[in-house]
Each structure stands twice: as C-alpha cells, then as structure tokens.
C-alpha atoms as a PDB file:
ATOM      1  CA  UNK A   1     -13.433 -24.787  24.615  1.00  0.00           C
ATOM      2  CA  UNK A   2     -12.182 -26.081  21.165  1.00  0.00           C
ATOM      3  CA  UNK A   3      -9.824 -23.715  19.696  1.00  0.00           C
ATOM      4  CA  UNK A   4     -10.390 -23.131  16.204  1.00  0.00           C
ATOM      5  CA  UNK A   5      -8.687 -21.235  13.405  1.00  0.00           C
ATOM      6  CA  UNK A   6     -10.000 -17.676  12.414  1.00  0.00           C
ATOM      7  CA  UNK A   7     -10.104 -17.786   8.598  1.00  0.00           C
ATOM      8  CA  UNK A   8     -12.278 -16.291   6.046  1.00  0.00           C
ATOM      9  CA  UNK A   9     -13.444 -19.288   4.029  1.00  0.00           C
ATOM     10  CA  UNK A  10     -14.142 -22.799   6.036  1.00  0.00           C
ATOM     11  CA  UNK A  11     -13.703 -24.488   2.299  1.00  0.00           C
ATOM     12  CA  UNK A  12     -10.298 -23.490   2.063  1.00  0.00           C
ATOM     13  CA  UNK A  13      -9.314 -24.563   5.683  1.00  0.00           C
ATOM     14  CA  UNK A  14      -9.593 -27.835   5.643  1.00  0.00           C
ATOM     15  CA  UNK A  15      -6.729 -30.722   5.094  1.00  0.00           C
ATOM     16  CA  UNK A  16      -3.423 -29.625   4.187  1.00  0.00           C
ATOM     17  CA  UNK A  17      -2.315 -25.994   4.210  1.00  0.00           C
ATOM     18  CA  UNK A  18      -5.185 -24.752   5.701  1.00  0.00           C
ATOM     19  CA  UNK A  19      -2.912 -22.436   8.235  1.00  0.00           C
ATOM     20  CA  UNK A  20      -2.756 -20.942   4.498  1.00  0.00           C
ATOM     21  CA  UNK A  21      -6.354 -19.724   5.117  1.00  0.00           C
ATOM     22  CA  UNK A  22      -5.893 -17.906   8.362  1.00  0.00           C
ATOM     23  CA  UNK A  23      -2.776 -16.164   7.024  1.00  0.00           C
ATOM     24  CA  UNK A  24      -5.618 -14.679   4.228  1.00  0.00           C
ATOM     25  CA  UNK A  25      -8.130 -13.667   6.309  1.00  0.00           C
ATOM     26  CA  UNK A  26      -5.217 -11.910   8.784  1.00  0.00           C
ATOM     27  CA  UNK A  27      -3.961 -10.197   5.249  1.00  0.00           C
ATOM     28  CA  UNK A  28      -7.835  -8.988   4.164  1.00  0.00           C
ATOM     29  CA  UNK A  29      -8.514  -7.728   7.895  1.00  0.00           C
ATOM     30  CA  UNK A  30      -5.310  -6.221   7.509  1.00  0.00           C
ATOM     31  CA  UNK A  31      -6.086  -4.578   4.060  1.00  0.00           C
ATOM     32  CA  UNK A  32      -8.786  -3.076   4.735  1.00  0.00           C
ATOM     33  CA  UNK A  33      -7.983  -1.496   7.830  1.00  0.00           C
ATOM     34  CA  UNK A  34      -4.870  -0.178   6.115  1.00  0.00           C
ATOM     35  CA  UNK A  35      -6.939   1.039   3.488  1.00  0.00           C
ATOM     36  CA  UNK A  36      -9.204   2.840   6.110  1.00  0.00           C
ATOM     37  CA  UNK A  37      -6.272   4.197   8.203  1.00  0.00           C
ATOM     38  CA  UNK A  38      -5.339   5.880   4.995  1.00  0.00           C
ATOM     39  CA  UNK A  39      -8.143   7.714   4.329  1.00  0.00           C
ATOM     40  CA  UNK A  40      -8.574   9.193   7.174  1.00  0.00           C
ATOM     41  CA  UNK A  41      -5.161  10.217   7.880  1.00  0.00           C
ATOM     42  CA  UNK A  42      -5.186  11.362   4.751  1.00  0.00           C
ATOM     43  CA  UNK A  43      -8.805  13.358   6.086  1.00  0.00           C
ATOM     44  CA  UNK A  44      -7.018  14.486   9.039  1.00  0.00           C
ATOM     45  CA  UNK A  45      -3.791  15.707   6.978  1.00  0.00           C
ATOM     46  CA  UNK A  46      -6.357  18.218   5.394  1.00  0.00           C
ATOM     47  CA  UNK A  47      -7.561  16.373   1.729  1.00  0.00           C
ATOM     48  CA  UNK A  48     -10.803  14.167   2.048  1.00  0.00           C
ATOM     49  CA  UNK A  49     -10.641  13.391  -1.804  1.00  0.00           C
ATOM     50  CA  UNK A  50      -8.224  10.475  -2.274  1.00  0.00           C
ATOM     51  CA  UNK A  51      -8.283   6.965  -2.274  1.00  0.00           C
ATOM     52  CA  UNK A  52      -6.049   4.416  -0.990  1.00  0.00           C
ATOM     53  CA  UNK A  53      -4.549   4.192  -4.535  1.00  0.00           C
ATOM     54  CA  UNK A  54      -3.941   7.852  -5.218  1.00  0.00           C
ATOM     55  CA  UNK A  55      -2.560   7.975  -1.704  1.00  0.00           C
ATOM     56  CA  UNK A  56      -0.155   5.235  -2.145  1.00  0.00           C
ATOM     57  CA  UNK A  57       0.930   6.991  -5.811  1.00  0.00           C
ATOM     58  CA  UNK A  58       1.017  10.315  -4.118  1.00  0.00           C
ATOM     59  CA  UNK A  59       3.525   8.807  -1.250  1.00  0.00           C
ATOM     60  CA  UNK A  60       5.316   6.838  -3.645  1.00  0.00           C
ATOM     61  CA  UNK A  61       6.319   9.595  -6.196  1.00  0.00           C
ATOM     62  CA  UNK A  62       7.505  12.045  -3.353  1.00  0.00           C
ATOM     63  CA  UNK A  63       9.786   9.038  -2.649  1.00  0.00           C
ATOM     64  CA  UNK A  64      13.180  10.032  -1.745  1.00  0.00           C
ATOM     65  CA  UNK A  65      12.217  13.359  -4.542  1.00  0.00           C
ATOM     66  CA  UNK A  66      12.853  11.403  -7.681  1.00  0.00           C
ATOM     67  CA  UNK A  67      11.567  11.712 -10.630  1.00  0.00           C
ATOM     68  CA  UNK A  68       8.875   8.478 -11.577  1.00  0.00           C
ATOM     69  CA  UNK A  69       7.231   7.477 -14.807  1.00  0.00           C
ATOM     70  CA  UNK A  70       4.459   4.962 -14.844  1.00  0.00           C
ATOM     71  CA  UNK A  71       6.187   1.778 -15.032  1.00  0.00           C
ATOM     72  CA  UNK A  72       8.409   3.028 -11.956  1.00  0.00           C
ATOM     73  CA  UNK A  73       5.523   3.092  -9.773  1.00  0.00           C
ATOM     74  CA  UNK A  74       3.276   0.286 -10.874  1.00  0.00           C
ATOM     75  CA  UNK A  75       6.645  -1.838 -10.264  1.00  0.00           C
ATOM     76  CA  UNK A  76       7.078  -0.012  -7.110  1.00  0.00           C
ATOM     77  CA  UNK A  77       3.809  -0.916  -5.834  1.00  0.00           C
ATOM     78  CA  UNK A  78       3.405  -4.021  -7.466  1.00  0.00           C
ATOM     79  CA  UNK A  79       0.638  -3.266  -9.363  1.00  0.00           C
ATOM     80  CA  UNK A  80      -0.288  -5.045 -12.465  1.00  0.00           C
ATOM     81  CA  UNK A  81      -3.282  -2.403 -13.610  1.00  0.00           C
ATOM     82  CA  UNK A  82      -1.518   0.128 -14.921  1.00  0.00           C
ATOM     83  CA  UNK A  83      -4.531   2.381 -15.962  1.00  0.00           C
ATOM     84  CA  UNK A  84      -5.921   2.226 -12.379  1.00  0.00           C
ATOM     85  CA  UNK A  85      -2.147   4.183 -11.372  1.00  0.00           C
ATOM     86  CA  UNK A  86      -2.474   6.180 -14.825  1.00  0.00           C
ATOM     87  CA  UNK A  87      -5.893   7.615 -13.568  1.00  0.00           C
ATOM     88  CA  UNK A  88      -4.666   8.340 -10.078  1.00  0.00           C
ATOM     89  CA  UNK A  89      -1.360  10.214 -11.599  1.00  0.00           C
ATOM     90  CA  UNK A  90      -3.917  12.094 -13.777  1.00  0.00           C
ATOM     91  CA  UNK A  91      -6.519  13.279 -10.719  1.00  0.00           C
ATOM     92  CA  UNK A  92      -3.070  14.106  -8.541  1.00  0.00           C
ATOM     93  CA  UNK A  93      -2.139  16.360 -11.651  1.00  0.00           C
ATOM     94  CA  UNK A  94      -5.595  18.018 -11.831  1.00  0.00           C
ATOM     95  CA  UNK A  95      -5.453  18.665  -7.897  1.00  0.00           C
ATOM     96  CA  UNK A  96      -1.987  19.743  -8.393  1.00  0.00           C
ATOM     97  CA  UNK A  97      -0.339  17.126  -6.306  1.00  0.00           C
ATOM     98  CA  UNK A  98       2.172  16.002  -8.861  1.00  0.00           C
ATOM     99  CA  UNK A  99       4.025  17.598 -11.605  1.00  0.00           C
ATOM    100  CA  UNK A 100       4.859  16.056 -14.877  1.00  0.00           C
ATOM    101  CA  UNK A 101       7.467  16.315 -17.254  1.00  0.00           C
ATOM    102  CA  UNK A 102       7.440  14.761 -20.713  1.00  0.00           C
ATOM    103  CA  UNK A 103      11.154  12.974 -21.656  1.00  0.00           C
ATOM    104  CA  UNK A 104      10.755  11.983 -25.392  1.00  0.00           C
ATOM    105  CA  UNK A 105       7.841   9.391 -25.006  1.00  0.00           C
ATOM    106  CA  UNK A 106       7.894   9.036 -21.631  1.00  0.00           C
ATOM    107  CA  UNK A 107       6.530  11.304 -19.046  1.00  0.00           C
ATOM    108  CA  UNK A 108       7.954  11.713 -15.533  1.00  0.00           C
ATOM    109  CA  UNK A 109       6.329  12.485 -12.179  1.00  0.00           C
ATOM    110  CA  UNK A 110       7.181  14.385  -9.475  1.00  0.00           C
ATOM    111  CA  UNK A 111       5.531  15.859  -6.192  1.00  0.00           C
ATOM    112  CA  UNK A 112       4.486  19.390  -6.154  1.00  0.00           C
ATOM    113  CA  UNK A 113       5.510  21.820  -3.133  1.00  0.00           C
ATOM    114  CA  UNK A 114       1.328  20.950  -2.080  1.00  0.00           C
ATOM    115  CA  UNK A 115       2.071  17.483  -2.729  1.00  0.00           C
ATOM    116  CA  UNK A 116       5.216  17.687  -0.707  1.00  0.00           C
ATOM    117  CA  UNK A 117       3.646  19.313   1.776  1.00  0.00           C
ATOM    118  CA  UNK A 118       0.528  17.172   1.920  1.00  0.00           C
ATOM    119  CA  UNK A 119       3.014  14.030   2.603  1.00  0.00           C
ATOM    120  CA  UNK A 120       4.450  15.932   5.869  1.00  0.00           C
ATOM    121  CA  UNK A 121       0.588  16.765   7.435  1.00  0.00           C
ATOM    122  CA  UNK A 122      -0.095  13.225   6.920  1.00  0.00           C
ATOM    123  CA  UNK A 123       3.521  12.250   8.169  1.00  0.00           C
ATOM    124  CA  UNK A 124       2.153  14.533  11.323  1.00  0.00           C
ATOM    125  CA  UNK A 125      -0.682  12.747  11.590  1.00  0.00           C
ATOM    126  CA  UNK A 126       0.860   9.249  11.152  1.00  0.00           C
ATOM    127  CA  UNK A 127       3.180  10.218  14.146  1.00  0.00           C
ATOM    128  CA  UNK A 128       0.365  11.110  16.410  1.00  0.00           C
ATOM    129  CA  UNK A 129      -2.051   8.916  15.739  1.00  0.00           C
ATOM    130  CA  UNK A 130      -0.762   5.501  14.904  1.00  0.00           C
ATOM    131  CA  UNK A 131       3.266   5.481  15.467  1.00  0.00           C
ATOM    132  CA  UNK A 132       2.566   6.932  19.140  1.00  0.00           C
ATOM    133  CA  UNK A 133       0.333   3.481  19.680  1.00  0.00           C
ATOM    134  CA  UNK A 134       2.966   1.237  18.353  1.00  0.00           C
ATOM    135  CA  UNK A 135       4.695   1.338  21.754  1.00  0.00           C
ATOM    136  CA  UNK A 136       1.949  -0.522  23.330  1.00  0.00           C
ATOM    137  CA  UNK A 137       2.592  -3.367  20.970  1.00  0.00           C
ATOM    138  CA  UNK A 138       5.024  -6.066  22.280  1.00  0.00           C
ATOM    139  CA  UNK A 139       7.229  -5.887  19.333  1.00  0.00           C
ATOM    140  CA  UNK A 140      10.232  -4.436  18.946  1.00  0.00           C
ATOM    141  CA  UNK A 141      11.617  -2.504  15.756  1.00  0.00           C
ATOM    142  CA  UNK A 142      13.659  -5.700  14.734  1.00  0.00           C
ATOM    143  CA  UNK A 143      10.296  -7.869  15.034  1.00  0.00           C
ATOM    144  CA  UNK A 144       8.637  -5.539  12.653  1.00  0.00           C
ATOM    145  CA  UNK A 145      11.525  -5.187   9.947  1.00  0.00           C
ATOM    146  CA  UNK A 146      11.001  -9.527  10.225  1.00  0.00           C
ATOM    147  CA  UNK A 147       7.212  -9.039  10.046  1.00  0.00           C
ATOM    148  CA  UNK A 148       7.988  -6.737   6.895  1.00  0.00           C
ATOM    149  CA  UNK A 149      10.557  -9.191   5.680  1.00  0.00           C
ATOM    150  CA  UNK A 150       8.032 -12.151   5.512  1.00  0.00           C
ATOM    151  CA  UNK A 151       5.136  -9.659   4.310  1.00  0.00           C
ATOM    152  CA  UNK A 152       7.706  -9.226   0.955  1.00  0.00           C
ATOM    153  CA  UNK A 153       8.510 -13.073   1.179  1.00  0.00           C
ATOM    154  CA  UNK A 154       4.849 -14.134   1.017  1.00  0.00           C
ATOM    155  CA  UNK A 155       3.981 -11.325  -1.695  1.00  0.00           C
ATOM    156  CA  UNK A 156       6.378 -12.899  -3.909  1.00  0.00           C
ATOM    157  CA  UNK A 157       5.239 -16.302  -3.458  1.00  0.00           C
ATOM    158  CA  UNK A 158       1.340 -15.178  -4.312  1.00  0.00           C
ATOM    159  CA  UNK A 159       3.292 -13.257  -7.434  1.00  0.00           C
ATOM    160  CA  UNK A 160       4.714 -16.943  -8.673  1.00  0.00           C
ATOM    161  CA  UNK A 161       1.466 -18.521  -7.733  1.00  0.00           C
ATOM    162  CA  UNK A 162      -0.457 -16.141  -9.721  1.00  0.00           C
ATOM    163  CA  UNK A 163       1.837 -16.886 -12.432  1.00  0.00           C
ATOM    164  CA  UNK A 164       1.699 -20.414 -12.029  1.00  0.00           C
ATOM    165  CA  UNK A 165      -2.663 -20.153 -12.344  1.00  0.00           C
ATOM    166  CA  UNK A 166      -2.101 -17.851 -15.597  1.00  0.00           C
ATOM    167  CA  UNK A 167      -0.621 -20.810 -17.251  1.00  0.00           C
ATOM    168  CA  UNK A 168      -3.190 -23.625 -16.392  1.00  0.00           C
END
C-alpha cells in the first residue's frame, strides 16, 4: 500500500514544499482540538461560558500576577485583532474575572480572586485529565520544550510570510 501524505488541501501538496501542507493540516487538527480541550476543561473547572479566546486572555492576564493592558496581551498572544481581545477583557470584567485599573490613558488588567481561582480548578483539571495522559506519550520533557521550540520557530516564519503577502 502506497503511503501518502495526510494534508488538508491536495492543491497545495503537490511539487515542491508540499511536506508544507501536512505540517498545516497537523497545525488545524491540532487547533481545534486545543480549542475543544479548552472548553471543556474550562466546563469541568466550573464556567461553561467562555471561549477559547477569553480563556486564553483570562490565563494570560493571571500570568505570573502582573498587571496587563491591551497591547501586552494581544503581543503576548500574538494576536493582530485587537477588538476581538478588547471584547473578551470586557465580558471577563462583567463576569468579574478580571479587574481593571485606569493609568492615565491606559487601562491595566488584572485577575480577580474568582479569576485566580478559576485558573487553579482548571489547573486541577488540566492535571487530571490531560497532563496524567502525557506519560503514555513517547516523549520526554526535553522533546516537548523542542516541539515548543519549533512551534515558536514556525509561528514566526508564517508572521514574516504574512508580512511578505501584505506587501504584494
């Protein structure tokens, strides 16, 4: 039996660079499952009503308890939208997730003791119900700080391709 690549889109895996195409399709699978796991850890840690997004700007403003504004996280995350991250801060405010703090013109976030608290049940929940299963995984913690590594490495190179396609 003829091996073949698993990709997403047959057009873009043909000729040169089409291992490019399988590395896409691995990184969509790969999103959306990640996307799913958070939700329903999130479920499990005891809130039903946030989205990836909001999850991801919840986690990242309890970050080592600093104080974020906007442009912090959006860099953070690597997020070009900022109103997408500006709504999510605003519905973590209203379900008093976050604190803010207005600094002259700009206004600083921070995680509220639920907020806080919220990250640790879904830190629980992480432990149990994904971390736990890691162990069956033949990798070892320096294979995934290189998995991680390239993960950045290739994020940076769709960053200067993007910018490259903004100037044609």
């Amino acid at each position: 039996m003829e091996k073949r690549p698993i990709v997403s889109s047959r057009h873009l895996a043909e000729g040169e660079g089409w291992e490019a195409s399988e590395i896409e399709y691995g990184l969509i699978i790969a999103y959306n499952a990640f996307s799913r796991w958070m939700t329903r850890c999130m479920s499990a840690a005891g809130n039903t009503d946030l989205t990836p997004l909001e999850i991801l700007v919840l986690h990242n403003v309890n970050h080592r308890s600093k104080d974020k504004r906007l442009t912090d996280i959006c860099f953070l995350l690597n997020i070009e939208d900022t109103h997408t991250v500006n709504y999510a801060l605003k519905k973590l405010l209203k379900m008093e997730m976050l604190t803010s703090e207005k600094r002259g013109k700009e206004v600083f976030y921070r995680a509220s003791e639920q907020g806080q608290a919220l990250c640790q049940a879904y830190r629980d929940v992480r432990a149990r119900c994904f971390i736990d299963g890691l162990s069956r995984l033949d990798m070892t913690g320096e294979d995934m700080r290189e998995m991680a590594s390239s993960l950045r490495s290739l994020s940076g190179q769709y960053d200067q391709a993007s910018r490259a396609a903004a100037s044609l």
